[in-house]
PDB file of N, CA and C in Angstrom:
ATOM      1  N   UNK A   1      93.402 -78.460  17.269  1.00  0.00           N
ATOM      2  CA  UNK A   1      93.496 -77.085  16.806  1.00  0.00           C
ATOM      3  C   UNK A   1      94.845 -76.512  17.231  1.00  0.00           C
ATOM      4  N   UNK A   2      95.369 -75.756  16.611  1.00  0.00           N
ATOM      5  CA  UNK A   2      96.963 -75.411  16.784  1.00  0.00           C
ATOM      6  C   UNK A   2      96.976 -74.098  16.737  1.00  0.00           C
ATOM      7  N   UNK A   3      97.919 -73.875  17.244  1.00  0.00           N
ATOM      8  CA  UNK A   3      98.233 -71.707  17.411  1.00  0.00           C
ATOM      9  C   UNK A   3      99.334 -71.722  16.527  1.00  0.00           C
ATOM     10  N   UNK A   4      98.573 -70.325  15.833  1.00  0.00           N
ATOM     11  CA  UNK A   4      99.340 -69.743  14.876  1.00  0.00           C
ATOM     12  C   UNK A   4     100.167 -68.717  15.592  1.00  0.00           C
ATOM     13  N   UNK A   5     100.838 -68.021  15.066  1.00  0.00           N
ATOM     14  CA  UNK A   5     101.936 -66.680  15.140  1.00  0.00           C
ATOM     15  C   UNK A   5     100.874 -65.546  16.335  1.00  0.00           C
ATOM     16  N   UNK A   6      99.694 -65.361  15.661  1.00  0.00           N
ATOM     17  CA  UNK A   6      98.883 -64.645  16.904  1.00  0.00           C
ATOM     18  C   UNK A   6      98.525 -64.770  17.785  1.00  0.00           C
ATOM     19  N   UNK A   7      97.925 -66.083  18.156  1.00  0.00           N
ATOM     20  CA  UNK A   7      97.420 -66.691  19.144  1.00  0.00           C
ATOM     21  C   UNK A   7      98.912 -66.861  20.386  1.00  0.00           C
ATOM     22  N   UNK A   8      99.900 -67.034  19.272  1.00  0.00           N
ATOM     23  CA  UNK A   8     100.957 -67.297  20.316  1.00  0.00           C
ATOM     24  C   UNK A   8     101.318 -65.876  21.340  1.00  0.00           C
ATOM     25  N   UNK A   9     101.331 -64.394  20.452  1.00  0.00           N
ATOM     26  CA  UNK A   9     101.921 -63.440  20.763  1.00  0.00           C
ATOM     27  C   UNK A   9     100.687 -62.901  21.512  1.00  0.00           C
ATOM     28  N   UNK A  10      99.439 -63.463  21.382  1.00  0.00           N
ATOM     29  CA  UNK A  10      98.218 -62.489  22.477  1.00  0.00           C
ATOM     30  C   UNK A  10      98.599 -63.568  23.389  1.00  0.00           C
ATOM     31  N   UNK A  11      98.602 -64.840  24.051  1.00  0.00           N
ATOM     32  CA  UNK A  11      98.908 -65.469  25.264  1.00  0.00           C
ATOM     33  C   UNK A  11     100.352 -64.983  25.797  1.00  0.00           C
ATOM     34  N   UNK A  12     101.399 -64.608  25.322  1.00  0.00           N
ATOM     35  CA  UNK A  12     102.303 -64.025  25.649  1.00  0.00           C
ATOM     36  C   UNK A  12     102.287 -62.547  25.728  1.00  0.00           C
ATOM     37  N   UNK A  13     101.646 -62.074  25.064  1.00  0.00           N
ATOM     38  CA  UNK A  13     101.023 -60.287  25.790  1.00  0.00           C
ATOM     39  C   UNK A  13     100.380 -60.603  27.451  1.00  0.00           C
ATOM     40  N   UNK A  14      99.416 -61.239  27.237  1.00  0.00           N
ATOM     41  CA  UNK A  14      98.705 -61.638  28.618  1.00  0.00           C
ATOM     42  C   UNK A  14      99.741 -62.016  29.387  1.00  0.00           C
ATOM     43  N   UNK A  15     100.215 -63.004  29.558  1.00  0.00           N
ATOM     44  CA  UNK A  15     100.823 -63.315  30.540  1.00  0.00           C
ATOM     45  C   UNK A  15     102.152 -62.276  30.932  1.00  0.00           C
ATOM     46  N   UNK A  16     102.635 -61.512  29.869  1.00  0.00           N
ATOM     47  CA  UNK A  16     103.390 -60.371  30.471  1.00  0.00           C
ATOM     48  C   UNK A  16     102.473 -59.124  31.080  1.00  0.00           C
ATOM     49  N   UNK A  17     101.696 -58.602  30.884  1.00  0.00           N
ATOM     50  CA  UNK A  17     100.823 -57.950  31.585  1.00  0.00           C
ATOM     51  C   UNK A  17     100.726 -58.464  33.115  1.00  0.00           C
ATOM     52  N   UNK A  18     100.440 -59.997  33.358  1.00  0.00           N
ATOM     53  CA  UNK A  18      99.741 -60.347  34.261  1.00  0.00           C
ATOM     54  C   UNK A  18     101.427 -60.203  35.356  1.00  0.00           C
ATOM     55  N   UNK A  19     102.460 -60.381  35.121  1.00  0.00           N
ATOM     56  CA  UNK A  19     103.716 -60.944  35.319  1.00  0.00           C
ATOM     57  C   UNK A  19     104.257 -59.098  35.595  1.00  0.00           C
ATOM     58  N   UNK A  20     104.162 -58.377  35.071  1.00  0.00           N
ATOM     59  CA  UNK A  20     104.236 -56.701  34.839  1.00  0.00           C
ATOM     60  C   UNK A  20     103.719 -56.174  36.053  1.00  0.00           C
ATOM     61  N   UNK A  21     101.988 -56.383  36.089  1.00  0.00           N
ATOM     62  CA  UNK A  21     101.556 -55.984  37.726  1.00  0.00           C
ATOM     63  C   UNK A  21     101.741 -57.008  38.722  1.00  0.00           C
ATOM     64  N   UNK A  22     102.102 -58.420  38.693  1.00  0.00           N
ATOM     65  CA  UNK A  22     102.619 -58.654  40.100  1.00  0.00           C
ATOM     66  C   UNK A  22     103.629 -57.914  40.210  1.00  0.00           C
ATOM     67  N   UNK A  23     104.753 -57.938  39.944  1.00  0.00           N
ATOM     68  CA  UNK A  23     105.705 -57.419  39.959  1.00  0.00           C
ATOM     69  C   UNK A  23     105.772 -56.119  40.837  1.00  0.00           C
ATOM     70  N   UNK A  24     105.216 -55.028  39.737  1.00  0.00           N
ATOM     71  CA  UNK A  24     104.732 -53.834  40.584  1.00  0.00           C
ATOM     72  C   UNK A  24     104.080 -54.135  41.960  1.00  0.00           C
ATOM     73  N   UNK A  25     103.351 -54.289  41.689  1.00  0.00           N
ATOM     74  CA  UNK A  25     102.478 -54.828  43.305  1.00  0.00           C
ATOM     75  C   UNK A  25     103.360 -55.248  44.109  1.00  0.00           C
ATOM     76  N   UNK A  26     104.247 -56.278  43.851  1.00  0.00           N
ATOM     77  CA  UNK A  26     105.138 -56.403  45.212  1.00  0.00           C
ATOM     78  C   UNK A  26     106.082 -55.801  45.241  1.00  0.00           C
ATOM     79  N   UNK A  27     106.459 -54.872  44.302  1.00  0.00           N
ATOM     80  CA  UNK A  27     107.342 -53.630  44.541  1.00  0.00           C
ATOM     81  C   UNK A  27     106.549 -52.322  45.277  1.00  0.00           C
ATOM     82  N   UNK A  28     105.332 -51.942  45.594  1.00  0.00           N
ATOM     83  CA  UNK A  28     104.160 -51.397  45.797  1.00  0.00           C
ATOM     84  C   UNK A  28     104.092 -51.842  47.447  1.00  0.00           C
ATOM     85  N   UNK A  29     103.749 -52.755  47.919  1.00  0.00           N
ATOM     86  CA  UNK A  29     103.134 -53.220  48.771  1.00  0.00           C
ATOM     87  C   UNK A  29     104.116 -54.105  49.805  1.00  0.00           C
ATOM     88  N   UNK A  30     104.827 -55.210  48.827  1.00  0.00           N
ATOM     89  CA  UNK A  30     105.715 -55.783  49.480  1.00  0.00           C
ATOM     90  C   UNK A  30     107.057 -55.445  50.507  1.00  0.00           C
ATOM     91  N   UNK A  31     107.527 -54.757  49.217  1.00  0.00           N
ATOM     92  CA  UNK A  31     109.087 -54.565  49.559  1.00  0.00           C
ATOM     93  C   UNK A  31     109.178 -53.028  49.988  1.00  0.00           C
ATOM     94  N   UNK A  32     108.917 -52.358  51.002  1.00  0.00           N
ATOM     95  CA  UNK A  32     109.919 -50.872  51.351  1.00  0.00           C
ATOM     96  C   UNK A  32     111.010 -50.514  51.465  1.00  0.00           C
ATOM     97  N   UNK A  33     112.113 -51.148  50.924  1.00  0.00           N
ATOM     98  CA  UNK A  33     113.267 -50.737  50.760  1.00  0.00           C
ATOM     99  C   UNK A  33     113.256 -50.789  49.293  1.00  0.00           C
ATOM    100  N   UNK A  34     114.742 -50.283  48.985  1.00  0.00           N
ATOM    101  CA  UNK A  34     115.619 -50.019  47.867  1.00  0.00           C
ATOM    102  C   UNK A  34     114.898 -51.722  46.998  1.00  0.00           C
ATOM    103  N   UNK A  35     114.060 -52.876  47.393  1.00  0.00           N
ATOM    104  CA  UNK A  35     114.431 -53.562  46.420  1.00  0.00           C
ATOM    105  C   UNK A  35     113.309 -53.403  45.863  1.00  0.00           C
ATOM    106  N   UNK A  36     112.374 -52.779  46.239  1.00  0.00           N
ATOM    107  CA  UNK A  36     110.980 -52.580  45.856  1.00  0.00           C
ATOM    108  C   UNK A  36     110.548 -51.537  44.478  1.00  0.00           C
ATOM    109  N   UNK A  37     111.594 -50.686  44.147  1.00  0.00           N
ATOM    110  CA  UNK A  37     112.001 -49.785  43.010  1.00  0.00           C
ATOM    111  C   UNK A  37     112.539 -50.983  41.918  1.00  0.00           C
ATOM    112  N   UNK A  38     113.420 -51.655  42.312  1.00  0.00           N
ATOM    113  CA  UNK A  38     114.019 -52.926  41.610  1.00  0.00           C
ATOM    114  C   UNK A  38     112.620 -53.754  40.545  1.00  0.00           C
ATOM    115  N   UNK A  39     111.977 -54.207  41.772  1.00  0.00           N
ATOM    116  CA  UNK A  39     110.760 -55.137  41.119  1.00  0.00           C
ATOM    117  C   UNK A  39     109.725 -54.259  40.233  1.00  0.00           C
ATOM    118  N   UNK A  40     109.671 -52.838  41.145  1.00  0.00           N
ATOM    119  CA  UNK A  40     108.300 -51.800  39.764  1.00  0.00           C
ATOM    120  C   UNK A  40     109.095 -51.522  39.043  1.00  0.00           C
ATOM    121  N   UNK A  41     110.884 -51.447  38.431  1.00  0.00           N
ATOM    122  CA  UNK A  41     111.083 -51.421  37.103  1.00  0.00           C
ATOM    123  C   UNK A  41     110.638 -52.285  36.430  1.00  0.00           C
ATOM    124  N   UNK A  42     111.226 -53.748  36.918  1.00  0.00           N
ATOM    125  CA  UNK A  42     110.708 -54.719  36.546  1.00  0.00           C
ATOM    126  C   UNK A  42     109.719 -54.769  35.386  1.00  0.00           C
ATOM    127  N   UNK A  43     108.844 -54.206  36.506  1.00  0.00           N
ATOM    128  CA  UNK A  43     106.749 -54.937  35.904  1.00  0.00           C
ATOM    129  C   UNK A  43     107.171 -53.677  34.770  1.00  0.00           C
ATOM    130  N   UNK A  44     107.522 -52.291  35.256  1.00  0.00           N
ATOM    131  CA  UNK A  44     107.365 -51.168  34.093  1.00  0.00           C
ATOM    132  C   UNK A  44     108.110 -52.119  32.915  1.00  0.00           C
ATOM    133  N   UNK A  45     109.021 -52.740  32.952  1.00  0.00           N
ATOM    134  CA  UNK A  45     109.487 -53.309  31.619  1.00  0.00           C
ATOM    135  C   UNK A  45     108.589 -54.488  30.806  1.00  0.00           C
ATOM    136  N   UNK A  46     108.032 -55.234  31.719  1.00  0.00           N
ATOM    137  CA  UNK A  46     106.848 -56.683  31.106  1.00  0.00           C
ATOM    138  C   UNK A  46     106.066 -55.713  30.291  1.00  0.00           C
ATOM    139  N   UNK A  47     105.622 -54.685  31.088  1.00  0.00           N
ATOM    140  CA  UNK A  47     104.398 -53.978  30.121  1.00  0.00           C
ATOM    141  C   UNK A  47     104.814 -53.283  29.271  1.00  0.00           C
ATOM    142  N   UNK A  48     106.113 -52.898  29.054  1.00  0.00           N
ATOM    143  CA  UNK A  48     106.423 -52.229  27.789  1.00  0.00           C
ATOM    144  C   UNK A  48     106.856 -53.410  26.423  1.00  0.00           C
ATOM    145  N   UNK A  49     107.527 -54.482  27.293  1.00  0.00           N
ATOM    146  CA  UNK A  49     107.615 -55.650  26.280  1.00  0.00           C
ATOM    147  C   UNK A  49     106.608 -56.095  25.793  1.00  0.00           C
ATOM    148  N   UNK A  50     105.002 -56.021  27.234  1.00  0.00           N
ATOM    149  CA  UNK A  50     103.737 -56.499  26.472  1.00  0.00           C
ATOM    150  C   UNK A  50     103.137 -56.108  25.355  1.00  0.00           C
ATOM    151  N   UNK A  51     103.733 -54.762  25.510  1.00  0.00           N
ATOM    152  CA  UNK A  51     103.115 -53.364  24.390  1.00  0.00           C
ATOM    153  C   UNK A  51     103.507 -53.772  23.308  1.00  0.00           C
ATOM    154  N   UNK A  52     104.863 -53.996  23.270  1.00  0.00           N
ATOM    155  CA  UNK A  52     105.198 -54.774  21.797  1.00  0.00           C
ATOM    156  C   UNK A  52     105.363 -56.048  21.275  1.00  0.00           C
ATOM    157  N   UNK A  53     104.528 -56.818  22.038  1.00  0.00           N
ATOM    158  CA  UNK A  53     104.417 -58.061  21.673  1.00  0.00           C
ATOM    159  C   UNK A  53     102.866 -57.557  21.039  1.00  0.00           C
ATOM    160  N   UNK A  54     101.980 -57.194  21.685  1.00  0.00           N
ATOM    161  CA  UNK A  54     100.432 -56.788  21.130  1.00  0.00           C
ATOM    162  C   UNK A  54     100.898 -55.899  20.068  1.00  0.00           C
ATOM    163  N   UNK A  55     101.665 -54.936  19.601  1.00  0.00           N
ATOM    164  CA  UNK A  55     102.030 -54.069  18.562  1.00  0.00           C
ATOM    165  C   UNK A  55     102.389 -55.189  17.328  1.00  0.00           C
ATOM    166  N   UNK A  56     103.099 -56.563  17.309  1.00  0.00           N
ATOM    167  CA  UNK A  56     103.454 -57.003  16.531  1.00  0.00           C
ATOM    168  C   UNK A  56     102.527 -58.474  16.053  1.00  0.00           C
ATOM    169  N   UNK A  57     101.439 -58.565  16.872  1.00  0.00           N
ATOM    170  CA  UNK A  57     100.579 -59.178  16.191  1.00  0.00           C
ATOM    171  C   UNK A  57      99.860 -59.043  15.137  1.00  0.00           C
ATOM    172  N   UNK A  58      99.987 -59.971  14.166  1.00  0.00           N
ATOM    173  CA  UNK A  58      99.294 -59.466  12.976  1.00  0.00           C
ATOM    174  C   UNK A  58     100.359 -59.213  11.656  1.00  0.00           C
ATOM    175  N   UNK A  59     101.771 -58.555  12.453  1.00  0.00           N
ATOM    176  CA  UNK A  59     102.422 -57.903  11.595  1.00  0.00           C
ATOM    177  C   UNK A  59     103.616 -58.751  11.165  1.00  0.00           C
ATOM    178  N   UNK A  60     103.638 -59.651  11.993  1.00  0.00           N
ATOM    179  CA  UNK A  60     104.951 -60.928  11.644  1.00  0.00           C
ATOM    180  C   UNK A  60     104.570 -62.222  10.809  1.00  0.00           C
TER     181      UNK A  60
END
């Protein structure tokens, strides 16, 4: 069984989500300095890329 165009872009939504809150989290928890703002942009960016990877399923 083989992945199509969707299947590809929902396993790559997921795994940016999942990749988004580590991120945060060890910007959160880990790091108290200046690099810890660094890593929660970070995750804030996976989940906005996730947003539009799930926005463009279906539509490509």
């Amino acid at each position: 069984m083989g992945m199509n165009k969707n299947t590809v872009f929902g396993w790559a939504t997921l795994i940016m989500i999942v990749m988004g809150l580590i991120l945060i989290a060890l910007g959160a928890f880990r790091y108290d300095e200046t690099a810890g703002w660094g890593f929660g942009a970070t995750g804030v960016g996976f989940l906005a890329n996730a947003w539009v990877f799930n926005a463009l399923k279906g539509r490509v």
